[in-house]
Protein backbone atom coordinates (compact mmCIF):
# COMPACT_ATOMS: atom_id res chain seq x y z
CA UNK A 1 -38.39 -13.81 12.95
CA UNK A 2 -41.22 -11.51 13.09
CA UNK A 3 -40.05 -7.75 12.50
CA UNK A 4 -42.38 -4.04 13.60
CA UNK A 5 -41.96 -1.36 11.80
CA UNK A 6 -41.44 1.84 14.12
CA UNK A 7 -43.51 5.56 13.47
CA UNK A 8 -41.25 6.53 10.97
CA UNK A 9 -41.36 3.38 9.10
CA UNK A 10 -37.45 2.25 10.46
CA UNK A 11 -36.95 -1.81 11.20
CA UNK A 12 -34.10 -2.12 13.03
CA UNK A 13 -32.28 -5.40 13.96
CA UNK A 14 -28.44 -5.43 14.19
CA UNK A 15 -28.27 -9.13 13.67
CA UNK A 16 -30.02 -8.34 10.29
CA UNK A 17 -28.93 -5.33 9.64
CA UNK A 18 -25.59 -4.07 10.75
CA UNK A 19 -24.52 -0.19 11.02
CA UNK A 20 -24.02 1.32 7.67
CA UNK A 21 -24.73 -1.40 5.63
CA UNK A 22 -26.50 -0.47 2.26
CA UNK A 23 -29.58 -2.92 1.23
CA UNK A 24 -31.50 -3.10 -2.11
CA UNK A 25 -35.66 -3.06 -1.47
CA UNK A 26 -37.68 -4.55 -3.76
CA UNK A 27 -41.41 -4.78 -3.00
CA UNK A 28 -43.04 -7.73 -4.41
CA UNK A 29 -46.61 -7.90 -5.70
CA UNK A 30 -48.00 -10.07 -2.96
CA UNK A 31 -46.60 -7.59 -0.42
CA UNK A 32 -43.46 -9.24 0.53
CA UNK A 33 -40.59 -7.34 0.54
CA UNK A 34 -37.37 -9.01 -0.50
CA UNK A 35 -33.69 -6.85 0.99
CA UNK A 36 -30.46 -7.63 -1.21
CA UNK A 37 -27.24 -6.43 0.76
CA UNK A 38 -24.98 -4.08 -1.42
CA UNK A 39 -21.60 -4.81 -1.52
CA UNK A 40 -18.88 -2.29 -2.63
CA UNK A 41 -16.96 -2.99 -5.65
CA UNK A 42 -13.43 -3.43 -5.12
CA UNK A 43 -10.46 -0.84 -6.25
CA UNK A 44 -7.60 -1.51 -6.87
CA UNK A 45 -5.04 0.52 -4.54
CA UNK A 46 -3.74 3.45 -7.22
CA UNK A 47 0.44 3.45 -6.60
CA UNK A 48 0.99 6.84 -5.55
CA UNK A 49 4.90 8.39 -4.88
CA UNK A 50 5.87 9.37 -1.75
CA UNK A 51 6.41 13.36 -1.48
CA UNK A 52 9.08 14.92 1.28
CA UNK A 53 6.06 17.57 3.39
CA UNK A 54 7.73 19.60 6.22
CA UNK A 55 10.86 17.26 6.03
CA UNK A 56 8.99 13.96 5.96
CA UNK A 57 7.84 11.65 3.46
CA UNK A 58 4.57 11.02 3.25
CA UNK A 59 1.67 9.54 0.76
CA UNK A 60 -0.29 12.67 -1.04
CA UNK A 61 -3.63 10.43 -0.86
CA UNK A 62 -4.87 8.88 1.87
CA UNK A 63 -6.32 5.62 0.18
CA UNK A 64 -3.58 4.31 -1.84
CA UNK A 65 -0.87 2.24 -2.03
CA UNK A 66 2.57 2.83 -1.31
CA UNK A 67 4.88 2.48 -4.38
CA UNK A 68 8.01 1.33 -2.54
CA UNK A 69 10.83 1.45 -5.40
CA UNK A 70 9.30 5.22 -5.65
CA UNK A 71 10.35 5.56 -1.64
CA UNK A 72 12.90 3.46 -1.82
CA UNK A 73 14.60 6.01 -4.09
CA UNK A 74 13.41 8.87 -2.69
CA UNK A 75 14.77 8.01 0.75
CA UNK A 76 18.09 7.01 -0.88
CA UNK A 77 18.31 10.59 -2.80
CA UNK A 78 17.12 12.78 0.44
CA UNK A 79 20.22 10.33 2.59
CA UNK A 80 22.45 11.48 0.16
CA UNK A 81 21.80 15.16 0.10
CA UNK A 82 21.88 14.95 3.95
CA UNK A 83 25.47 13.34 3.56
CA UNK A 84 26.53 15.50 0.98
CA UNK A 85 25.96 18.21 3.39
CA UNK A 86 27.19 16.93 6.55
CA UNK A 87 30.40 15.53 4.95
CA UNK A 88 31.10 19.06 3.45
CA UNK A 89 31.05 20.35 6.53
CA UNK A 90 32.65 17.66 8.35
CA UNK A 91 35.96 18.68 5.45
CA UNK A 92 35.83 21.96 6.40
CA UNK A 93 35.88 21.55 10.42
CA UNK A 94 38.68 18.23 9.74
CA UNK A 95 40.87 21.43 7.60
CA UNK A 96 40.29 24.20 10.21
CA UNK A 97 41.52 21.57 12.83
CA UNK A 98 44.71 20.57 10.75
CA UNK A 99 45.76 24.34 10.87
């Protein structure tokens, strides 16, 4: 496959070269000029807890992993204070009733 160069020195072929792909150039004595694709080094997911925001539970960072015993508990602690709550005041309408 023979390749041109445009005014601003761009080659462009998606089959080659997809969208925001990062190459490597090297240029080689004899003119030849060898492209090594880049490839991103994988991270591991950091386990992040869950945090209640505006009455929800949501993850503080948007690129890591849920820890689920963390939310687990969470959601277990935030059901109970709900209940706590609601069955207080379900006493306290069940007495005013009885009288």
């Amino acid at each position: 496959m023979t390749l041109m160069a445009d005014s601003k020195g761009r080659i462009a072929c998606r089959d080659l070269f997809p969208p925001h792909t990062s190459f490597e150039a090297l240029k080689e004595p004899d003119g030849r000029v060898t492209l090594i694709r880049l490839r991103r080094k994988e991270r591991k997911p950091r386990l992040v807890k869950p945090v209640v925001r505006k009455g929800l539970l949501v993850l503080p960072m948007g690129n890591a992993e849920l820890d689920t015993e963390a939310l687990d508990r969470g959601i277990r602690e935030e059901r109970e204070r709900e209940n706590a709550r609601a069955g207080g005041a379900q006493e306290n309408v069940m007495c005013a009733k009885a009288y």
